[in-house]
Each structure stands twice: as structure tokens, then as C-alpha cells.
PDB file of N, CA and C in Angstrom:
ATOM      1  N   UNK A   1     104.306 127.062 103.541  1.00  0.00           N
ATOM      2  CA  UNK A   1     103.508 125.994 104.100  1.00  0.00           C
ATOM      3  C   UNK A   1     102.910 125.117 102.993  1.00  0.00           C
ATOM      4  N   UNK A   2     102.533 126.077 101.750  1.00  0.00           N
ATOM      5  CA  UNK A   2     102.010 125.095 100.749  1.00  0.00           C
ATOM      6  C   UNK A   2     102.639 124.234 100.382  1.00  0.00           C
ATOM      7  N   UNK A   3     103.952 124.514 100.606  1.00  0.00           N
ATOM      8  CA  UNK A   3     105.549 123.807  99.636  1.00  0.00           C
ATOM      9  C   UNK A   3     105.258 122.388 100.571  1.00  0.00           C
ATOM     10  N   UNK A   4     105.340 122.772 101.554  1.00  0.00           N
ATOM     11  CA  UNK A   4     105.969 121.705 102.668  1.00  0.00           C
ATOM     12  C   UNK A   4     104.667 120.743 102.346  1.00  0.00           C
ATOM     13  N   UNK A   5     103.492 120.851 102.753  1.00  0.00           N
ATOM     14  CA  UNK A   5     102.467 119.708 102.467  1.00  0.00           C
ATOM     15  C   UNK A   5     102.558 118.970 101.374  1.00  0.00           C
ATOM     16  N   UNK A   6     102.955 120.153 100.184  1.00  0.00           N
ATOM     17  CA  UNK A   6     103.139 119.122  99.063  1.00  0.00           C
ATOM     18  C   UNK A   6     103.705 117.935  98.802  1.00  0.00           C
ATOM     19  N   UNK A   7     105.191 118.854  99.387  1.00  0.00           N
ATOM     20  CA  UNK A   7     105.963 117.302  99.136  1.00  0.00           C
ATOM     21  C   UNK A   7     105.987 116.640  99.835  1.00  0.00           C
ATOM     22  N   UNK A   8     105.675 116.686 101.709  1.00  0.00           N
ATOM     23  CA  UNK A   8     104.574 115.947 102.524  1.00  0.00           C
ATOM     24  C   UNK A   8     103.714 114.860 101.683  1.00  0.00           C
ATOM     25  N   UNK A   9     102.848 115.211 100.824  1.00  0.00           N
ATOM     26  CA  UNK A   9     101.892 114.446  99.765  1.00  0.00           C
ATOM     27  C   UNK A   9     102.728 113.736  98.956  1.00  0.00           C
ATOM     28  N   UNK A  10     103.468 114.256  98.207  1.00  0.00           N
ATOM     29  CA  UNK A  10     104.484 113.512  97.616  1.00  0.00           C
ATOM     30  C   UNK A  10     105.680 112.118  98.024  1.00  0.00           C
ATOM     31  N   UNK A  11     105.623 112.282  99.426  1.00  0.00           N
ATOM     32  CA  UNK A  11     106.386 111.498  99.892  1.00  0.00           C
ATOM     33  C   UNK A  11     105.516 110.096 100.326  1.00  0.00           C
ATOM     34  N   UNK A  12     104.477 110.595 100.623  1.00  0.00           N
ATOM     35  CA  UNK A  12     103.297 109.706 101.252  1.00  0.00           C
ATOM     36  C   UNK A  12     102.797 108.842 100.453  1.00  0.00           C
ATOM     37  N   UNK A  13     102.797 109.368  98.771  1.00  0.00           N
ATOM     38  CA  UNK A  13     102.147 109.182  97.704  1.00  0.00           C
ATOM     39  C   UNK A  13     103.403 108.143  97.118  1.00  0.00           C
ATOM     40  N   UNK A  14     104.421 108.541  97.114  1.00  0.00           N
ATOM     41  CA  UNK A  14     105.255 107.508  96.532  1.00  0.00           C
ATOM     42  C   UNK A  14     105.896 106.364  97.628  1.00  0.00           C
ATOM     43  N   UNK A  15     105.616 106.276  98.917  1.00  0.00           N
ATOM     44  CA  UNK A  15     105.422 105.536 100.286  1.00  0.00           C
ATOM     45  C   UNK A  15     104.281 104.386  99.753  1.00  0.00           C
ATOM     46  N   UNK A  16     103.475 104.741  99.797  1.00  0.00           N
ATOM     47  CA  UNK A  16     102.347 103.691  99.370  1.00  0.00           C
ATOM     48  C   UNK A  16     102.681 103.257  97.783  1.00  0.00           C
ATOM     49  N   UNK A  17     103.112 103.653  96.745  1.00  0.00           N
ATOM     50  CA  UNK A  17     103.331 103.464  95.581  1.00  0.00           C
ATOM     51  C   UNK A  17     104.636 102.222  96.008  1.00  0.00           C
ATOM     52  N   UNK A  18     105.609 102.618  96.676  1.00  0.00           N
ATOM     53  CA  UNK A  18     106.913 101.419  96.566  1.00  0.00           C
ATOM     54  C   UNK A  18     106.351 100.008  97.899  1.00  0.00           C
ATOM     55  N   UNK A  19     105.551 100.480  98.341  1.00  0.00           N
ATOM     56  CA  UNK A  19     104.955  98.978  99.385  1.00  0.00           C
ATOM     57  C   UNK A  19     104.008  98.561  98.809  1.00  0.00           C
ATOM     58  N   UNK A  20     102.941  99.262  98.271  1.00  0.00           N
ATOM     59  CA  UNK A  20     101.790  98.155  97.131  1.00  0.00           C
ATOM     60  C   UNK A  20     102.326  97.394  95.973  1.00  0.00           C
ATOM     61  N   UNK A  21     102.806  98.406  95.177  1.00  0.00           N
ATOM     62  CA  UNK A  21     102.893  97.818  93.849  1.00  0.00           C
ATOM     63  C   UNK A  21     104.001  96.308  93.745  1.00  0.00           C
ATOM     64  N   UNK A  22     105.234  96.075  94.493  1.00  0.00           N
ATOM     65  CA  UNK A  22     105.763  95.111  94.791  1.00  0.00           C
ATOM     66  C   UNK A  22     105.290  93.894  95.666  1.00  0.00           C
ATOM     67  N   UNK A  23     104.392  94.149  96.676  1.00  0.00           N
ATOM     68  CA  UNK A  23     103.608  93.006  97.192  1.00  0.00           C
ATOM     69  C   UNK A  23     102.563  92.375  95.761  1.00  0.00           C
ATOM     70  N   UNK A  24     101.785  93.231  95.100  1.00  0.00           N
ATOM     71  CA  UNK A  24     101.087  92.721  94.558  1.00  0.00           C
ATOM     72  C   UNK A  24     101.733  92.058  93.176  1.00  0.00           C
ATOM     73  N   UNK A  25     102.791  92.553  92.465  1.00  0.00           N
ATOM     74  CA  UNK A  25     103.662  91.997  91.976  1.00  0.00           C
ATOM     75  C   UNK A  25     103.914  90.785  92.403  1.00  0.00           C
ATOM     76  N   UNK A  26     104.658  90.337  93.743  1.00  0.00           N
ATOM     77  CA  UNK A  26     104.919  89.221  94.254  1.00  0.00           C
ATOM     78  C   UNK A  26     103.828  87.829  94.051  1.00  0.00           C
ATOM     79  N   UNK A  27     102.789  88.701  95.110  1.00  0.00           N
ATOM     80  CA  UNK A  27     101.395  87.609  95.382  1.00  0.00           C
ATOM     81  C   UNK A  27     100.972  87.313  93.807  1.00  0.00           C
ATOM     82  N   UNK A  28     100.977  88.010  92.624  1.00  0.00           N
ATOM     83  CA  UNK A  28     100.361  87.842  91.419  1.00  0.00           C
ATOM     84  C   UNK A  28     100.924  86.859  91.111  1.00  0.00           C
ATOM     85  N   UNK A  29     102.471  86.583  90.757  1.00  0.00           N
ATOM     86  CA  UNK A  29     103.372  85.783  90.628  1.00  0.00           C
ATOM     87  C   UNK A  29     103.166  84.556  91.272  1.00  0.00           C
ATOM     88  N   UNK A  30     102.853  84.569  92.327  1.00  0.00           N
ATOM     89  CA  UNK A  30     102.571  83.552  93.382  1.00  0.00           C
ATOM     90  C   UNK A  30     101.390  82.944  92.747  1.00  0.00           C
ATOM     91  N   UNK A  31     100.559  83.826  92.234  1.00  0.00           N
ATOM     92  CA  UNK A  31      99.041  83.324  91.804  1.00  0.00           C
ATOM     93  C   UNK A  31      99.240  82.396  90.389  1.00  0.00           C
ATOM     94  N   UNK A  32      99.690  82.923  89.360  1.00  0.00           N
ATOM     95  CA  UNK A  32     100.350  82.405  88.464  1.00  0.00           C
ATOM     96  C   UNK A  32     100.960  81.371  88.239  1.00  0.00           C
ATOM     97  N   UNK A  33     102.142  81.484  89.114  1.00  0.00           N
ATOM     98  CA  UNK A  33     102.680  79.798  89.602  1.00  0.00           C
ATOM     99  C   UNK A  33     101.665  78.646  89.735  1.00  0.00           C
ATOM    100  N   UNK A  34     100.703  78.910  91.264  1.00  0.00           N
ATOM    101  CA  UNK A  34      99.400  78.066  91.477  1.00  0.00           C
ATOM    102  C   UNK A  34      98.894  77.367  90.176  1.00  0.00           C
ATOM    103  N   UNK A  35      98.075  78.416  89.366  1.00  0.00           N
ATOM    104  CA  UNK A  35      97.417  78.461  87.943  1.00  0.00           C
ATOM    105  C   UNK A  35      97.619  77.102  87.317  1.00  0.00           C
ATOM    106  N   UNK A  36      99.316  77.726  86.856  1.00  0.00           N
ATOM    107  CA  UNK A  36      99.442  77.383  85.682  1.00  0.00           C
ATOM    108  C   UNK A  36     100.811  76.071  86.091  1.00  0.00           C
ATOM    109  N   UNK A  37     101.295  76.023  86.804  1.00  0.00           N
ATOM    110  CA  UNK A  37     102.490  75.166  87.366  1.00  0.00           C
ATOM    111  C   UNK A  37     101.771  74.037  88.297  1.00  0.00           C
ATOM    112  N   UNK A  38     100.997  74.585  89.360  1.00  0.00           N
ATOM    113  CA  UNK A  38     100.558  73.473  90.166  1.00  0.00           C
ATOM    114  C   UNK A  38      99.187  72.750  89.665  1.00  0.00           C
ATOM    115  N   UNK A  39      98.223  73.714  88.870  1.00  0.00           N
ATOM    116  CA  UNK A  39      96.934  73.573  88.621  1.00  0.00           C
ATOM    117  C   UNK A  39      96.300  73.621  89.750  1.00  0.00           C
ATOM    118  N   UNK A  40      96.355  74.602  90.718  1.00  0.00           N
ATOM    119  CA  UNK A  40      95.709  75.004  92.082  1.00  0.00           C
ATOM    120  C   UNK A  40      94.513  76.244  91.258  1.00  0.00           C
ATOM    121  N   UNK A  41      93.715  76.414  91.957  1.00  0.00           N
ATOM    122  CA  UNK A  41      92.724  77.667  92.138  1.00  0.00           C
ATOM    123  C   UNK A  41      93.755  78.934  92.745  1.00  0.00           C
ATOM    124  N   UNK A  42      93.881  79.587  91.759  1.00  0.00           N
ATOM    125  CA  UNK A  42      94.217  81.116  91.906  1.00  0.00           C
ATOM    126  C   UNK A  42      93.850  82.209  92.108  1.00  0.00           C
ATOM    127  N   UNK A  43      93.560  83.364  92.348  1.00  0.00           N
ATOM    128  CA  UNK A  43      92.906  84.766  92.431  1.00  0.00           C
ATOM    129  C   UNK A  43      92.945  85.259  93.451  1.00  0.00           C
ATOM    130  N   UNK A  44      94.184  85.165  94.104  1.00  0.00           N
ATOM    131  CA  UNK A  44      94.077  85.743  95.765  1.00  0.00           C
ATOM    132  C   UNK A  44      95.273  86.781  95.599  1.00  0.00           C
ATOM    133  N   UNK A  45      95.209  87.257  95.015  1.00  0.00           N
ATOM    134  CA  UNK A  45      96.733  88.306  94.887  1.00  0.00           C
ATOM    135  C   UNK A  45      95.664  89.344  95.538  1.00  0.00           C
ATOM    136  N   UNK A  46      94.814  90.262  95.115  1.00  0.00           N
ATOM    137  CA  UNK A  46      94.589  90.825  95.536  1.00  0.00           C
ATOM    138  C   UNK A  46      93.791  91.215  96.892  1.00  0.00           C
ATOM    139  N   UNK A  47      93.629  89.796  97.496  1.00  0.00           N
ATOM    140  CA  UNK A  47      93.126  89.177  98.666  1.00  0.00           C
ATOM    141  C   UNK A  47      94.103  89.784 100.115  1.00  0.00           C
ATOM    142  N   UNK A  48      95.578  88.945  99.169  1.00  0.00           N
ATOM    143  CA  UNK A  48      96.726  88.903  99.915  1.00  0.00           C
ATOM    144  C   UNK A  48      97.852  90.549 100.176  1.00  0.00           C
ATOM    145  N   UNK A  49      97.575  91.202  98.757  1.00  0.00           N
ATOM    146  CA  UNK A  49      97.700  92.286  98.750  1.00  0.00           C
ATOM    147  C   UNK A  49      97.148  93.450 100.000  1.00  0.00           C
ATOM    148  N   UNK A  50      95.992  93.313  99.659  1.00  0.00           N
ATOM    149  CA  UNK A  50      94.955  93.686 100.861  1.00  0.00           C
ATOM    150  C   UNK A  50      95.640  93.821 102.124  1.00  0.00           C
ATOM    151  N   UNK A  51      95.795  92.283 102.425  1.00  0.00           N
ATOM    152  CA  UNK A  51      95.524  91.898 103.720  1.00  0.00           C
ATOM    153  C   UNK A  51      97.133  92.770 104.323  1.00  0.00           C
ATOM    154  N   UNK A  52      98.305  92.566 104.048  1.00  0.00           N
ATOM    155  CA  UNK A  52      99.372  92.092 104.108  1.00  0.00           C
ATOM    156  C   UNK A  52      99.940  94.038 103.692  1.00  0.00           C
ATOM    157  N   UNK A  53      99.309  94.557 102.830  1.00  0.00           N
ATOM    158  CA  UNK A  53      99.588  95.944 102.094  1.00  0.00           C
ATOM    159  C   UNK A  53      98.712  96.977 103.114  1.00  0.00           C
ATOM    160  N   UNK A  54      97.857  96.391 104.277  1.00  0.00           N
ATOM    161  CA  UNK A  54      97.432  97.245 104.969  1.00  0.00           C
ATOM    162  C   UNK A  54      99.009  97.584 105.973  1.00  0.00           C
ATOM    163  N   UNK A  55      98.718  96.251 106.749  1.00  0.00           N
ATOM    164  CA  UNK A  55      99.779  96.083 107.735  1.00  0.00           C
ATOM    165  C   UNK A  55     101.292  96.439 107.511  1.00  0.00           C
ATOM    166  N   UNK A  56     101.706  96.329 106.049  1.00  0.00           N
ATOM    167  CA  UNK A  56     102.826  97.042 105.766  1.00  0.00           C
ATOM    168  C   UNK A  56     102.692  98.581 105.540  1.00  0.00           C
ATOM    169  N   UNK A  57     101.614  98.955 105.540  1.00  0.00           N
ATOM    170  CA  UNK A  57     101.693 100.743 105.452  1.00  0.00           C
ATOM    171  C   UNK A  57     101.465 101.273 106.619  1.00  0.00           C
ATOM    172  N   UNK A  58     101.092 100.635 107.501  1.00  0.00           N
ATOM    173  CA  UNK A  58     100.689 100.903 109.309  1.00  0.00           C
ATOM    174  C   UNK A  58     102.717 101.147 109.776  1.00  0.00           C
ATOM    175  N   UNK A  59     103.392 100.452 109.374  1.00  0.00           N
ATOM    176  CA  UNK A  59     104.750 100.628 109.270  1.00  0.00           C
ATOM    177  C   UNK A  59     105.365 101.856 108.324  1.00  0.00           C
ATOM    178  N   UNK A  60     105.104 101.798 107.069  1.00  0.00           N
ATOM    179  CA  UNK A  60     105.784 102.664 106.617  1.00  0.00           C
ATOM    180  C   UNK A  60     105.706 104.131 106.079  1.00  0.00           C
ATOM    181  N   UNK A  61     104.426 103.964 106.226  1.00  0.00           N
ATOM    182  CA  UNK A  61     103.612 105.318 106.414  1.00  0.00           C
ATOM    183  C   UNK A  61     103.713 106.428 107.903  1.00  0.00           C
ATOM    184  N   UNK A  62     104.306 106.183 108.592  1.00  0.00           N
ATOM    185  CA  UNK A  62     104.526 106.643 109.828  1.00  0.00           C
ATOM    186  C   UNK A  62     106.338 106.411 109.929  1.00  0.00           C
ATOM    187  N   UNK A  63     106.832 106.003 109.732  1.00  0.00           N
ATOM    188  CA  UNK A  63     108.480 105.988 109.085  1.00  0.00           C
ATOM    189  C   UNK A  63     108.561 107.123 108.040  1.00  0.00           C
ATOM    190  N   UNK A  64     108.047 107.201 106.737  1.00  0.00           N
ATOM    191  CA  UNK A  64     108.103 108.005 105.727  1.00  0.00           C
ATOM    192  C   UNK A  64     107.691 109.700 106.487  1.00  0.00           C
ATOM    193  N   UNK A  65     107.011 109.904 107.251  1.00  0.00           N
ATOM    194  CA  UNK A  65     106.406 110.822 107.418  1.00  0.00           C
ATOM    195  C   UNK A  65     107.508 111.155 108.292  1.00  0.00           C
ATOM    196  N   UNK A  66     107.784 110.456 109.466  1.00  0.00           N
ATOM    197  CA  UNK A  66     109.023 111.065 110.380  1.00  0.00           C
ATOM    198  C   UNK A  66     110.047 111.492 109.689  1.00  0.00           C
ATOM    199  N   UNK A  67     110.246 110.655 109.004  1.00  0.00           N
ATOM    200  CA  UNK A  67     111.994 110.739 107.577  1.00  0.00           C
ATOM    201  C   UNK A  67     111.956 112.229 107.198  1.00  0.00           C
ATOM    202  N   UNK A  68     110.540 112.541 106.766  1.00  0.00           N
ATOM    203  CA  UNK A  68     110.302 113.813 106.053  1.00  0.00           C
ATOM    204  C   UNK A  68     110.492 114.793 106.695  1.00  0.00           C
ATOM    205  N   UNK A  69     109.745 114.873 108.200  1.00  0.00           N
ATOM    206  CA  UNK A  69     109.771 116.043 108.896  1.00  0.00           C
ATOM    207  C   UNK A  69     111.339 116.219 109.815  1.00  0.00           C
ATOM    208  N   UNK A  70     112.176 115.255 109.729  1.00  0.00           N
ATOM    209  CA  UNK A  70     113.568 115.318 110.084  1.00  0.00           C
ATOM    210  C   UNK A  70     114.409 116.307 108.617  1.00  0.00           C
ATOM    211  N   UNK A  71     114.013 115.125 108.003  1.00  0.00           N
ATOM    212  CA  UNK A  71     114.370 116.426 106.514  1.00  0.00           C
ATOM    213  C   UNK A  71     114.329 117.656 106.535  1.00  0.00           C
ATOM    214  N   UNK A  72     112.975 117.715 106.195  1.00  0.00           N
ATOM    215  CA  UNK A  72     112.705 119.255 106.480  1.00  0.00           C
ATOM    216  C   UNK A  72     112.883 120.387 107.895  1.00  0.00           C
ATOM    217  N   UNK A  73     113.556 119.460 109.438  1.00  0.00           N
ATOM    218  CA  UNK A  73     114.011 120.053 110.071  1.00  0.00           C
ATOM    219  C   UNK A  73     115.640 120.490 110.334  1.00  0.00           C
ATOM    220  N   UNK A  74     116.059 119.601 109.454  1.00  0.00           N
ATOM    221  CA  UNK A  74     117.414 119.954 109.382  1.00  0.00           C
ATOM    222  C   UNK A  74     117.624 121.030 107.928  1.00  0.00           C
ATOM    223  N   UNK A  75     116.609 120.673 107.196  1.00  0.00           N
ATOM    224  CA  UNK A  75     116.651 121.785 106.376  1.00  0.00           C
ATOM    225  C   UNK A  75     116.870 122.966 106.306  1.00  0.00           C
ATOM    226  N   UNK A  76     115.567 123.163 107.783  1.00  0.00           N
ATOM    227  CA  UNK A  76     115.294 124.728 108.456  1.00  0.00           C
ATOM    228  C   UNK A  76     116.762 125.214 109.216  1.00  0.00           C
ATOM    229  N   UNK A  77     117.519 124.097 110.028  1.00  0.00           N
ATOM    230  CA  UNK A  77     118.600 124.603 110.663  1.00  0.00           C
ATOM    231  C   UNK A  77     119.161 124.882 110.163  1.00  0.00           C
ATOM    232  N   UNK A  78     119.773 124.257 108.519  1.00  0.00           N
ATOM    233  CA  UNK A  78     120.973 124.742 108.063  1.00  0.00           C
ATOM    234  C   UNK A  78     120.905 125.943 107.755  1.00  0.00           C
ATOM    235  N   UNK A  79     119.504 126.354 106.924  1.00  0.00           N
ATOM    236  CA  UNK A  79     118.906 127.435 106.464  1.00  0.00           C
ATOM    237  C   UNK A  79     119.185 128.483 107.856  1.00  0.00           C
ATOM    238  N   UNK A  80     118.894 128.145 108.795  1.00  0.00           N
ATOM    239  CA  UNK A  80     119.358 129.526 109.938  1.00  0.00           C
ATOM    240  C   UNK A  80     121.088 129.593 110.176  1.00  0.00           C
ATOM    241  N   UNK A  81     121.514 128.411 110.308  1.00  0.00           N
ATOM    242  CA  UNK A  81     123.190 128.788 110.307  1.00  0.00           C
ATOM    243  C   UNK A  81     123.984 129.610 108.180  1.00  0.00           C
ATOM    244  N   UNK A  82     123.071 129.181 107.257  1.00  0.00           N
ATOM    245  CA  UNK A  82     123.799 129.744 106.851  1.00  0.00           C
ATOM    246  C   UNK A  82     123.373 131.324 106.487  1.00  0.00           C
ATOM    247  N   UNK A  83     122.265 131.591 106.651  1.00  0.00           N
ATOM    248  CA  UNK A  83     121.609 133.241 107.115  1.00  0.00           C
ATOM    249  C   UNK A  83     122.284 133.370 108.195  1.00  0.00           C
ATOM    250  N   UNK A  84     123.236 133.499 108.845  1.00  0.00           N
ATOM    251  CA  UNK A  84     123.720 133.354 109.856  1.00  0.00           C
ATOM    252  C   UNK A  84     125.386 134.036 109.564  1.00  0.00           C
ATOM    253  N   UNK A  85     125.811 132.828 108.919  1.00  0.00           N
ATOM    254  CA  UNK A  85     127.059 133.103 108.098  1.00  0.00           C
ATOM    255  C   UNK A  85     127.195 134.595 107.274  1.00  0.00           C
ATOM    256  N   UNK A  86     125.974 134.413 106.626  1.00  0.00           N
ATOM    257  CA  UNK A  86     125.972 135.917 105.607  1.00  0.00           C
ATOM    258  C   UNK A  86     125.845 136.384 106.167  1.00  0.00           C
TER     259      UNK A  86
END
């Protein structure tokens, strides 16, 4: 059971790691452009991040978690057919 939460945690943990860090990447870029290309007022990356990095983890945080526990249920089956075999 300890195993399983872990990488439960692990999956969750690198779930939020690949949907934040590329939005805010993006919006920074975006901010930058503004700055220094348009001469607009900049500093909303992390505004937009926010806003936009909630609503994308309401999605993929509940995807990642199903993914996992399919994983780990086909895991368990094979694990009984091939105790099974032997």
C-alpha cells in the first residue's frame, strides 16, 4: 500500500509539474514580447498562470489519477494470471 501511494504521489507530482511549468513558460514569453517588442506594461504571467493553471489541473489531475489506477489495475491482473501460470 505504501508502494502504491507513492507513486500515486509521484504521478500527481509530475501531473502538475508538466501543466504549470509550460503555461508559465508560455505566458512569460508572452510577457516579454509586450515589454520589450510592443512597449506594453507586462507582469501578468503569473496572473495568467494562475488563472488558466488552475482550470488546466481540474482536467488533468483527475485524468492522471484514473491513468494510474488503470495501471495499477491491470498490473494486479496480470500479476494473478501469471501466479496462475506457475
Amino acid at each position: 500500500m505504501e508502494n502504491f501511494l507513492r507513486r500515486l504521489l509521484k504521478v500527481l507530482f509530475w501531473t502538475v509539474i508538466f501543466t504549470i511549468v509550460p503555461m508559465y513558460v508560455v505566458f512569460l514569453a508572452a510577457d516579454i514580447y509586450d515589454v520589450y517588442v510592443l512597449t506594453k506594461q507586462g507582469g501578468n504571467a503569473l496572473f495568467w498562470t494562475y488563472v488558466f493553471g488552475t482550470m488546466g489541473l481540474m482536467i488533468t489531475i483527475p485524468l492522471a489519477t484514473l491513468s494510474y489506477l488503470l495501471v495499477v489495475f491491470f498490473e494486479w491482473k496480470d500479476g494473478d494470471k501469471k501466479r496462475k501460470d506457475n
